[in-house]
C-alpha atoms as a PDB file:
ATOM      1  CA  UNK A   1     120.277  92.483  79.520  1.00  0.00           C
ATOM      2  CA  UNK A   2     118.568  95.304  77.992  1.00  0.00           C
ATOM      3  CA  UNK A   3     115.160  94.457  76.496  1.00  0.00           C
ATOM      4  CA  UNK A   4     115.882  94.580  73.104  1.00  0.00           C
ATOM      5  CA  UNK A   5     118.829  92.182  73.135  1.00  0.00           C
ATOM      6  CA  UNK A   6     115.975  90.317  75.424  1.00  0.00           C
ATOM      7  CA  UNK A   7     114.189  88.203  72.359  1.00  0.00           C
ATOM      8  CA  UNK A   8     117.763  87.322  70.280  1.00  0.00           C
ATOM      9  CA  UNK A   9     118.912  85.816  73.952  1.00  0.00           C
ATOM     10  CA  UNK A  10     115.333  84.500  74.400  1.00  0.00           C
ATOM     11  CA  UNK A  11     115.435  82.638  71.160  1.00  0.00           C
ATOM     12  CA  UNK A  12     118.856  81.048  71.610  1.00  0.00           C
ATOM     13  CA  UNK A  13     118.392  79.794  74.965  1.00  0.00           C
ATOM     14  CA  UNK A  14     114.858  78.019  73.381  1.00  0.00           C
ATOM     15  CA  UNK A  15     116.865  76.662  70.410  1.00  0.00           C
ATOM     16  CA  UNK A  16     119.398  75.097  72.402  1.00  0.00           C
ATOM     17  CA  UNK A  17     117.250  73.690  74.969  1.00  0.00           C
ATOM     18  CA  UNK A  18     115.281  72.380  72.589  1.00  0.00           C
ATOM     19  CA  UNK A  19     117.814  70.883  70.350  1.00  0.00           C
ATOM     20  CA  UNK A  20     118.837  68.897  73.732  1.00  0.00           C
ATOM     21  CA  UNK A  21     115.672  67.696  75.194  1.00  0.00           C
ATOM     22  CA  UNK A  22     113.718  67.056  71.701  1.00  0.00           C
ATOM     23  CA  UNK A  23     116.516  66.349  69.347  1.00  0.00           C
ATOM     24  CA  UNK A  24     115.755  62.851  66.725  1.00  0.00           C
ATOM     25  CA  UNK A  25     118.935  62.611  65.211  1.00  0.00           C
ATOM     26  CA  UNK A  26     122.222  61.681  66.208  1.00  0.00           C
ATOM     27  CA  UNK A  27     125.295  62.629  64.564  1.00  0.00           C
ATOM     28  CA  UNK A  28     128.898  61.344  64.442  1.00  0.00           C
ATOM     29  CA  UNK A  29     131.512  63.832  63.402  1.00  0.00           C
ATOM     30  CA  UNK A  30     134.761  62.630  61.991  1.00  0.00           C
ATOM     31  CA  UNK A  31     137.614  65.657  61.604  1.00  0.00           C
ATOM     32  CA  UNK A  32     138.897  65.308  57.944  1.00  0.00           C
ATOM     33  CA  UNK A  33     141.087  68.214  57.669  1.00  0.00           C
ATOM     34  CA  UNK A  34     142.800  71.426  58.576  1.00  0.00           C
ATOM     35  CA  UNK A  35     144.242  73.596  56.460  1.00  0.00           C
ATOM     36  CA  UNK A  36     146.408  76.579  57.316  1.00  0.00           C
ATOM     37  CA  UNK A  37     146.465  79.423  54.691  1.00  0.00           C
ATOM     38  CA  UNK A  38     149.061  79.682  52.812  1.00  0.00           C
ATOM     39  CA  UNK A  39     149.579  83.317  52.235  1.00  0.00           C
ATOM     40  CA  UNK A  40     149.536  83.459  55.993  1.00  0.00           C
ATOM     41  CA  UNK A  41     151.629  81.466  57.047  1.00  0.00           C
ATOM     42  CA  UNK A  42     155.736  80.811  56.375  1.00  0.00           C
ATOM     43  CA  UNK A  43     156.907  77.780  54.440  1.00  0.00           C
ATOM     44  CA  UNK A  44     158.409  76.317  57.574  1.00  0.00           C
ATOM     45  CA  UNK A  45     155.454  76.522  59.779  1.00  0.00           C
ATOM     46  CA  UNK A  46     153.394  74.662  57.152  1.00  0.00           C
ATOM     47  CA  UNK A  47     156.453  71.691  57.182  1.00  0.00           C
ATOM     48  CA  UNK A  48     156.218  71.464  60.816  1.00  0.00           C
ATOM     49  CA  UNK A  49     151.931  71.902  61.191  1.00  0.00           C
ATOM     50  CA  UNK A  50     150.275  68.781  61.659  1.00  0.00           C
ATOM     51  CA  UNK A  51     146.932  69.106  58.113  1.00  0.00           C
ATOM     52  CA  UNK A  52     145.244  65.653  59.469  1.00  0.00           C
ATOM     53  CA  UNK A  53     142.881  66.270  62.578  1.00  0.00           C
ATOM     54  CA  UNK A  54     142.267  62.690  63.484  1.00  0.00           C
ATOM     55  CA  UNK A  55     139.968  62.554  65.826  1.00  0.00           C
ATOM     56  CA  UNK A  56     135.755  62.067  66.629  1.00  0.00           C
ATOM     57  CA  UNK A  57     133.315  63.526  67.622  1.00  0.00           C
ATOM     58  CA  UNK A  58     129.191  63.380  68.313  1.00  0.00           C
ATOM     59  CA  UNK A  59     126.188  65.120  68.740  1.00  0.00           C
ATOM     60  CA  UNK A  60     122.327  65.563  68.672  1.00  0.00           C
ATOM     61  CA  UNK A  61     120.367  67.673  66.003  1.00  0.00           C
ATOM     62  CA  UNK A  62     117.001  68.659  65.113  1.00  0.00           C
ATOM     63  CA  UNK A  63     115.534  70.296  61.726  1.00  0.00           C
ATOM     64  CA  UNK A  64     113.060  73.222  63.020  1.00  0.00           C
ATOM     65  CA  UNK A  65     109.927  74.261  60.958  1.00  0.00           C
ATOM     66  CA  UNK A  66     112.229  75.851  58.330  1.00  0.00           C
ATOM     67  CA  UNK A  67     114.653  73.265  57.745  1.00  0.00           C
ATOM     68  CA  UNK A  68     117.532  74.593  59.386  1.00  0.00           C
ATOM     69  CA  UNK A  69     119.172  72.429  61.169  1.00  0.00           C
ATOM     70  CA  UNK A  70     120.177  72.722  64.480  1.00  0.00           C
ATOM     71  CA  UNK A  71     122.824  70.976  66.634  1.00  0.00           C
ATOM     72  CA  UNK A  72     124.384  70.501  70.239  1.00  0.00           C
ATOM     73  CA  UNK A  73     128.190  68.493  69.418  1.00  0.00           C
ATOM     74  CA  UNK A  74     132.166  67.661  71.316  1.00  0.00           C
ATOM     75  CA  UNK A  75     134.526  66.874  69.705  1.00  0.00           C
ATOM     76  CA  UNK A  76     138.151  65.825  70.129  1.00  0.00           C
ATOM     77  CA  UNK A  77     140.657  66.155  67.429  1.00  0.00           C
ATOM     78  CA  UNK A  78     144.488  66.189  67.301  1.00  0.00           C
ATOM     79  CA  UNK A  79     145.339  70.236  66.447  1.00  0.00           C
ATOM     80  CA  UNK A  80     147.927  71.714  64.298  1.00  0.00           C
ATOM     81  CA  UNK A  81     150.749  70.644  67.191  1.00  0.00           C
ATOM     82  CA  UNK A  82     149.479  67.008  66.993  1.00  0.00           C
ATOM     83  CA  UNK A  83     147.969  68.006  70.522  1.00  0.00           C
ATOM     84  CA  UNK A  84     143.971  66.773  71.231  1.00  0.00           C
ATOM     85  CA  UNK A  85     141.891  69.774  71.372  1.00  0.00           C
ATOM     86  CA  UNK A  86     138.584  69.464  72.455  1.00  0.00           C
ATOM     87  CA  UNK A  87     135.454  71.597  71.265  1.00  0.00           C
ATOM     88  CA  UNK A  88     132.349  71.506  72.309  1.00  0.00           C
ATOM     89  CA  UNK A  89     129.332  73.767  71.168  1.00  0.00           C
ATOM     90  CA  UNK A  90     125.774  74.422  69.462  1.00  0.00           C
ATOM     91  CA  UNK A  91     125.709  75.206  65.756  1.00  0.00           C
ATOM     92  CA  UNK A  92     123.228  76.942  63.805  1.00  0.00           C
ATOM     93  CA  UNK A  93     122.708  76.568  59.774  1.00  0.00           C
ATOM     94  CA  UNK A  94     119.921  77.775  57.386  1.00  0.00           C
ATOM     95  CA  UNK A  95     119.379  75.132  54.337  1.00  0.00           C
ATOM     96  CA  UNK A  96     118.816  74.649  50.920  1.00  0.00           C
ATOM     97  CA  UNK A  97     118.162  72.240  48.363  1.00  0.00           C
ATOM     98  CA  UNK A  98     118.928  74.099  45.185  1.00  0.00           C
ATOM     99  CA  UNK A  99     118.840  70.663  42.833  1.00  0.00           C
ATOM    100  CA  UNK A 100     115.771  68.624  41.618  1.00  0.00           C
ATOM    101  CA  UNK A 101     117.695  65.779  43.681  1.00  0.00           C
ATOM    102  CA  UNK A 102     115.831  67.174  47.027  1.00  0.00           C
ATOM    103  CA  UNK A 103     118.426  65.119  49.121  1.00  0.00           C
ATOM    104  CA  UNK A 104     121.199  67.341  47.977  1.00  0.00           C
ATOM    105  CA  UNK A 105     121.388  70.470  50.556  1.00  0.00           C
ATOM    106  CA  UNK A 106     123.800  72.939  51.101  1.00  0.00           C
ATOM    107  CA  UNK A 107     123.982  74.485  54.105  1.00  0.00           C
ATOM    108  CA  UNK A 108     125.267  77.975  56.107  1.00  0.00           C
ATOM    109  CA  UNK A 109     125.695  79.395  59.610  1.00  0.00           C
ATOM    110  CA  UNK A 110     127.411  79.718  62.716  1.00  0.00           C
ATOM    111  CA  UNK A 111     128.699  77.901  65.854  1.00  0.00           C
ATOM    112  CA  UNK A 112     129.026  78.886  69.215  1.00  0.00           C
ATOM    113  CA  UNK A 113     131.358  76.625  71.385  1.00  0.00           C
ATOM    114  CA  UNK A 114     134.557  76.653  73.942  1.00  0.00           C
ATOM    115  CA  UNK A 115     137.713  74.757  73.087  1.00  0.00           C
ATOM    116  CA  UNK A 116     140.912  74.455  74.925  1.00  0.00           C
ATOM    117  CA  UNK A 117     144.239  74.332  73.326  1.00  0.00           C
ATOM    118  CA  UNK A 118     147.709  72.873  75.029  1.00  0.00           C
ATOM    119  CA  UNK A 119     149.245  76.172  73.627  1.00  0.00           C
ATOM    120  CA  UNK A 120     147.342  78.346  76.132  1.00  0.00           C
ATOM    121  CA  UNK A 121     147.527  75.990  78.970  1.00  0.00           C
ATOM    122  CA  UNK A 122     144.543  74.242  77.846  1.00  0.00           C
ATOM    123  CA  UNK A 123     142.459  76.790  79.821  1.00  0.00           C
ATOM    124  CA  UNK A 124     138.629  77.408  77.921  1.00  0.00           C
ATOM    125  CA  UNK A 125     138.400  79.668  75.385  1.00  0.00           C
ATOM    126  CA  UNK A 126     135.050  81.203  73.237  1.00  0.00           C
ATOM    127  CA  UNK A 127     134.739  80.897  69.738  1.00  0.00           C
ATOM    128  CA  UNK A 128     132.375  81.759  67.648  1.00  0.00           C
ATOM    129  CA  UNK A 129     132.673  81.442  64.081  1.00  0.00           C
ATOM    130  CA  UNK A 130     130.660  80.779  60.760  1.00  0.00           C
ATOM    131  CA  UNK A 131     129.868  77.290  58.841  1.00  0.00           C
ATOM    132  CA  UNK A 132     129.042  75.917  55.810  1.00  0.00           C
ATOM    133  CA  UNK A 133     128.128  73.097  54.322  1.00  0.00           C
ATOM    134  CA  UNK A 134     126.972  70.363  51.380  1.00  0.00           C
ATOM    135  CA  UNK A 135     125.157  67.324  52.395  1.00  0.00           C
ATOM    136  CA  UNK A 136     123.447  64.246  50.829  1.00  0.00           C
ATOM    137  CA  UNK A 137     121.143  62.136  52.424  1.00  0.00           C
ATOM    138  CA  UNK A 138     122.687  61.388  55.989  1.00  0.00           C
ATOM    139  CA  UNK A 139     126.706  62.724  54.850  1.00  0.00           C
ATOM    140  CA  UNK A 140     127.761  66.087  55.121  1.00  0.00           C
ATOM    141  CA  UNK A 141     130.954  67.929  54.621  1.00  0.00           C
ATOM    142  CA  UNK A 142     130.776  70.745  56.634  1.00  0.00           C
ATOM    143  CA  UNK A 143     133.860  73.320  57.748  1.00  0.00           C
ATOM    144  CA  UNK A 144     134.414  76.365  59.540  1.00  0.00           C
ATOM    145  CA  UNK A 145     137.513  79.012  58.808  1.00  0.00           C
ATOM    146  CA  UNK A 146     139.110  80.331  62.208  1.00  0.00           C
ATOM    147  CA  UNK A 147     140.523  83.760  61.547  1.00  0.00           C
ATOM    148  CA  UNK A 148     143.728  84.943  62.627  1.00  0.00           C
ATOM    149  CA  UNK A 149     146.675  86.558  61.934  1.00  0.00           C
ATOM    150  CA  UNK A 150     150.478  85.937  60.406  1.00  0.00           C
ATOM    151  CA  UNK A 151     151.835  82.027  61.024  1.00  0.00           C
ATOM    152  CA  UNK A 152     148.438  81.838  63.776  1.00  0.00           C
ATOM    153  CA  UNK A 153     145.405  81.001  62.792  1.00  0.00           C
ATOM    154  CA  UNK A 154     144.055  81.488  59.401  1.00  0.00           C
ATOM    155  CA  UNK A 155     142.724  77.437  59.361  1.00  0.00           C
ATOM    156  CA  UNK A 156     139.859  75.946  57.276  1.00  0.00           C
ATOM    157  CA  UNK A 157     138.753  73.234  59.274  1.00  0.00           C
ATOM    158  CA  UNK A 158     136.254  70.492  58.124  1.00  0.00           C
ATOM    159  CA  UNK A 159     134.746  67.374  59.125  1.00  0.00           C
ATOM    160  CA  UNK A 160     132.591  64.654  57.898  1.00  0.00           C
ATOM    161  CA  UNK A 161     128.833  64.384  59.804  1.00  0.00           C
ATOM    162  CA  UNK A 162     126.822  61.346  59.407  1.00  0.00           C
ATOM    163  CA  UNK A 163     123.894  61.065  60.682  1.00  0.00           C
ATOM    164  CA  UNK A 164     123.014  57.130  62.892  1.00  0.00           C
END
């Protein structure tokens, strides 16, 4: 790698081996929905698209000195074909607490992972993509929107985290 790519790679490598040898909390993840777009997408594909992603998940996180949170996660949910699709990855989110209520945060980032779909011969594929969040105490709602183009992709999907 060329050196100036050399500290963002240097810093990512120590978050995520950090977040998995000196993580506190664990975290269940329970898929909650996924919505396809509809100005993408045709009325028919949205009768025949499966919106309920049951499914679980878990993971370990770790606030750093900041307060951004910081987690290593799988999970396996039933896709938009009623198929499981795995995903596994490390997410990344800045936080805030904009309300006197200091257990009230709201959260955004990214995630970094590799699912596998039974659409593409559930071979691994990359993702990265952006998340947000709202969280009280040990519940959050957090999502991610996968991009795409007409009738494919185009998805908010979201989850429930609590935190054991």
């Amino acid at each position: 790698m060329p050196a100036r790519d050399n500290g963002l790679w240097r810093s990512f490598t120590a978050n995520v081996a950090k977040t998995w040898h000196a993580s506190p909390d664990q975290d269940i993840y329970l898929p909650a929905i996924s919505w396809h777009n509809r100005y993408f997408y045709s009325d028919e594909h949205i009768r025949r698209y499966n919106e309920r992603p049951w499914g679980a998940g878990y993971g370990v996180s770790r606030l750093d000195e900041r307060d951004n949170w910081h987690a290593l996660y799988m999970m396996a949910f039933k896709d938009s074909f009623n198929r499981w699709e795995p995903f596994a990855g490390y997410a990344w989110e800045s936080r805030w607490r904009p309300l006197a209520d200091k257990a009230f945060r709201v959260g955004a980032g990214f995630t970094l992972g590799v699912t596998a779909r039974h659409n593409w011969g559930y071979y691994p594929i990359p993702a990265v993509l952006p998340l947000a969040s709202v969280s009280y105490q040990k519940f959050t709602f957090q999502g991610t929107y996968i991009p795409g183009t007409r009738n494919n992709g185009n998805v908010f999907f979201a989850w429930l985290r609590w935190q054991i």
